[in-house]
Protein backbone atom coordinates (compact mmCIF):
# COMPACT_ATOMS: atom_id res chain seq x y z
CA UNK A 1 12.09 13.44 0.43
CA UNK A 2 12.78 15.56 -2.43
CA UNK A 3 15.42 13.37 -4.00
CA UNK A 4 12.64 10.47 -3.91
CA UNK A 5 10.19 13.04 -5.36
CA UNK A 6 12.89 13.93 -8.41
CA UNK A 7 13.94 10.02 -8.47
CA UNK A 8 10.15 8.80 -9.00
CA UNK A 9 9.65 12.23 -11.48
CA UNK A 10 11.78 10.85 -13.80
CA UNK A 11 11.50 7.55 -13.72
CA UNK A 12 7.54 8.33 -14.46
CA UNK A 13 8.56 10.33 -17.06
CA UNK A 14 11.09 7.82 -19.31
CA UNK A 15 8.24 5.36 -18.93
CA UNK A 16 6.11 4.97 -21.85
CA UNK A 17 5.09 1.68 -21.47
CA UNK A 18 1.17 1.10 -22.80
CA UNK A 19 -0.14 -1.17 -20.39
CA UNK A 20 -3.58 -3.33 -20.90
CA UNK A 21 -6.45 -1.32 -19.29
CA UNK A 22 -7.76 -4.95 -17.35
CA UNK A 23 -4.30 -6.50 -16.30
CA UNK A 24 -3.84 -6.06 -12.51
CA UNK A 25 -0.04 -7.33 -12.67
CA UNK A 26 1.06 -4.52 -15.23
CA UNK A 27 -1.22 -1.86 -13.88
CA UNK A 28 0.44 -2.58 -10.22
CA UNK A 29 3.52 -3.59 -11.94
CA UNK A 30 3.94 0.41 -13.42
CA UNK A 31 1.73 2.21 -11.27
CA UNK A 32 2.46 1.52 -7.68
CA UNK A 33 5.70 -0.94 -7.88
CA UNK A 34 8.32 2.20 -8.04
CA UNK A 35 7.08 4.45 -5.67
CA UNK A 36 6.40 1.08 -3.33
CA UNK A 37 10.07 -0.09 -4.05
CA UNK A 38 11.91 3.73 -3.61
CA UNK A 39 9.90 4.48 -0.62
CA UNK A 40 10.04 1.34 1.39
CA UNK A 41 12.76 -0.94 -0.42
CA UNK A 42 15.66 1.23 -0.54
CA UNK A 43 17.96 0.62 2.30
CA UNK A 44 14.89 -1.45 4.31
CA UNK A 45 16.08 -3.19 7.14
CA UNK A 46 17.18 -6.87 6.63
CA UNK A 47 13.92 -7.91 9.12
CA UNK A 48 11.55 -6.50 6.67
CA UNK A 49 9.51 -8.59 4.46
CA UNK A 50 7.28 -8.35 1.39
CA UNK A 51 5.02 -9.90 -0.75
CA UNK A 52 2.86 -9.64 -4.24
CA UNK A 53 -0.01 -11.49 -5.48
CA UNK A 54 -1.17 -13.78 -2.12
CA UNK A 55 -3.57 -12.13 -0.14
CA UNK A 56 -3.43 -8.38 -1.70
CA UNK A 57 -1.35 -7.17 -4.66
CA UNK A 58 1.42 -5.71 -2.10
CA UNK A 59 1.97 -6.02 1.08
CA UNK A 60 4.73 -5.06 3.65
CA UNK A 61 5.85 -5.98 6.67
CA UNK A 62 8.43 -7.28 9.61
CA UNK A 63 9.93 -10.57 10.80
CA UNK A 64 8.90 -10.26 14.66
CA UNK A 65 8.85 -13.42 17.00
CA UNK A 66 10.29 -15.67 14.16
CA UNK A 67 6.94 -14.81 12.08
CA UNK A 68 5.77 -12.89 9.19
CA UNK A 69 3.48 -9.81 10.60
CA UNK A 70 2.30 -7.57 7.59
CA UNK A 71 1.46 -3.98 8.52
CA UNK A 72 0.70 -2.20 5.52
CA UNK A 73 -1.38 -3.83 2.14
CA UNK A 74 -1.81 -2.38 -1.27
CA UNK A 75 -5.07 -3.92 -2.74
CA UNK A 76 -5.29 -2.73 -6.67
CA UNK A 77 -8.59 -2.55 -7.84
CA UNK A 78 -8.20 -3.11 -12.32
CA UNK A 79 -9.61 -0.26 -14.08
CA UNK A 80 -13.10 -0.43 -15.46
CA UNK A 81 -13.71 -3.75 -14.81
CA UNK A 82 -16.09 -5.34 -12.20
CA UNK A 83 -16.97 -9.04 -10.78
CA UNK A 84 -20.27 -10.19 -9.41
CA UNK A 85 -18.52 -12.77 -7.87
CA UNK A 86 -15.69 -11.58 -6.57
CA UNK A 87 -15.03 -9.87 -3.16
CA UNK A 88 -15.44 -6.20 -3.10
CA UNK A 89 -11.71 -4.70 -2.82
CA UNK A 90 -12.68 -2.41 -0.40
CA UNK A 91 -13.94 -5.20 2.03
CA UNK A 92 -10.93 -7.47 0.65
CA UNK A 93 -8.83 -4.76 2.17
CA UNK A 94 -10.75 -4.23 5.67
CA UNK A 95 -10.52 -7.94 6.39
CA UNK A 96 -6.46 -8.00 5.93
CA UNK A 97 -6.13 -4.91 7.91
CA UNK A 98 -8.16 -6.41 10.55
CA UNK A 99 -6.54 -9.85 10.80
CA UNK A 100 -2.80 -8.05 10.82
CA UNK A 101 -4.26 -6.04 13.98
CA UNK A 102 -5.54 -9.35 15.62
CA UNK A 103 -2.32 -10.88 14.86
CA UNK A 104 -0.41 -8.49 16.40
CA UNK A 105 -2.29 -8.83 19.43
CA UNK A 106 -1.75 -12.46 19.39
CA UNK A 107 2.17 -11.63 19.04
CA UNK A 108 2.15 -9.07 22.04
CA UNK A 109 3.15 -6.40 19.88
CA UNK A 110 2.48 -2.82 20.68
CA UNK A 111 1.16 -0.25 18.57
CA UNK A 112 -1.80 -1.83 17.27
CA UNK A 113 -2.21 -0.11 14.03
CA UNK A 114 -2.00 -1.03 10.43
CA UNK A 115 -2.59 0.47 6.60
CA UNK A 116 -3.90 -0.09 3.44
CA UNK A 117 -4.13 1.37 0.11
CA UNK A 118 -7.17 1.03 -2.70
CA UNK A 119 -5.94 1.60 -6.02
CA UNK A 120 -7.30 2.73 -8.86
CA UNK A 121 -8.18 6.20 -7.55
CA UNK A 122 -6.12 5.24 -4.11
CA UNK A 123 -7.32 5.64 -0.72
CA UNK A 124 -4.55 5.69 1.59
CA UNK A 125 -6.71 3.85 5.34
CA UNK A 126 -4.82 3.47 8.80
CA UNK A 127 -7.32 0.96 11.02
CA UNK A 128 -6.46 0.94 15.03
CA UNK A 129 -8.42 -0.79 17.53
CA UNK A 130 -10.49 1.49 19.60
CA UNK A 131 -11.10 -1.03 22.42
CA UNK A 132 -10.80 -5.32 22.25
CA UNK A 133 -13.03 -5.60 19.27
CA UNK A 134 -13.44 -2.08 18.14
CA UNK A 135 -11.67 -1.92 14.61
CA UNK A 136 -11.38 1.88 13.50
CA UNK A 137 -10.50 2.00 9.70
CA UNK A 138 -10.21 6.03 9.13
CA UNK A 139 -9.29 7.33 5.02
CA UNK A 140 -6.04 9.39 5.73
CA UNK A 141 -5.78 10.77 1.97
CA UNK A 142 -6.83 10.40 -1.32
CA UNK A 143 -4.61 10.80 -4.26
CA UNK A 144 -3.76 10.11 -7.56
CA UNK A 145 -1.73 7.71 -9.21
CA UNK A 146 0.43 8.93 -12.25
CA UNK A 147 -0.62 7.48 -15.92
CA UNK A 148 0.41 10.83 -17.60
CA UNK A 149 2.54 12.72 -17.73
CA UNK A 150 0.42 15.51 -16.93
CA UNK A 151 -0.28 13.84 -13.39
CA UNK A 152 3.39 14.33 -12.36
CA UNK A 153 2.10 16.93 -9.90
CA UNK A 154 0.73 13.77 -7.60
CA UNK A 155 3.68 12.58 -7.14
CA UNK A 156 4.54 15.48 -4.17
CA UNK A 157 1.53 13.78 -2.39
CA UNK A 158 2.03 10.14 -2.97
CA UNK A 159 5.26 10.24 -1.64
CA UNK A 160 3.74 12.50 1.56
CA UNK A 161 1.40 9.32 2.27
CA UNK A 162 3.53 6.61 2.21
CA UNK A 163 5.99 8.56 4.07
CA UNK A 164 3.41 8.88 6.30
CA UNK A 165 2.98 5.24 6.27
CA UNK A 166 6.55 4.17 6.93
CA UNK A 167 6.68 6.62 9.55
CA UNK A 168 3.64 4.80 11.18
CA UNK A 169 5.50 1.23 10.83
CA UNK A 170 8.60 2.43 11.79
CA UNK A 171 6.80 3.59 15.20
């Protein structure tokens, strides 16, 4: 863990790339692409899928049964902007969560849990099912993402959560 907290350190560090304060690509493209890609990319199993852009910004996962099953979903919410027509992230996120866990009871596969992140000021959620129909979303942590280099200091935690979080999938 501390070689992935030096590793993302420095790589926050070199970057000094000024990013448009409304562009949801870029913003998840610096902010939450390397520690997503040194924490769950490096040396993932050859079973493990991934995807940007469809259904949230990131989202991770595992070939099971011949079929995609995503566990864990990053949903980046662009600074300082809002959208009366637009989906709430926050309920954007709830409803993937949920569907993954009613997938993977349509697979058969055990566990039953998945996560999800909110970005801008993240909120790291874990949802399990309590009983058959019961969904139980529950905020884990809160954290910071780095944009300065003053906010270095986060980094300690970030990596704690998604550790956390591959811990759960790997489970």
């Amino acid at each position: 863990m501390d070689k992935t907290i030096y590793d993302l350190c420095k790589h926050f560090m070199k970057d000094k790339t000024i990013i448009s304060k409304n562009s949801e690509a870029i913003f998840t493209s610096k902010y939450t692409m390397p520690v997503f890609s040194k924490i769950f990319l490096d040396g993932c199993e050859k079973d493990a899928v991934y995807g940007m852009g469809k259904k949230s910004n990131l989202f991770l996962g595992l070939q099971t049964k011949g079929k995609n099953t995503y566990f864990f979903f990053i949903e980046v919410k662009r600074p300082y902007t809002t959208s009366k027509y637009k989906e709430e992230d926050f309920a954007k996120l709830l409803k993937q969560i949920r569907s993954s866990l009613d997938r993977q009871l349509f697979l058969g596969i055990g566990g039953h849990m998945s996560f999800g992140m909110l970005c801008f000021r993240c909120s790291l959620f874990r949802m399990g099912l309590h009983e058959i129909g019961i969904y139980m979303p529950v905020l884990i942590r809160g954290f910071l993402l780095v944009e300065e280099t003053a906010d270095v200091v986060h980094i300690h935690v970030i990596v704690e959560s998604m550790m956390l979080v591959k811990e759960g999938l790997l489970s």
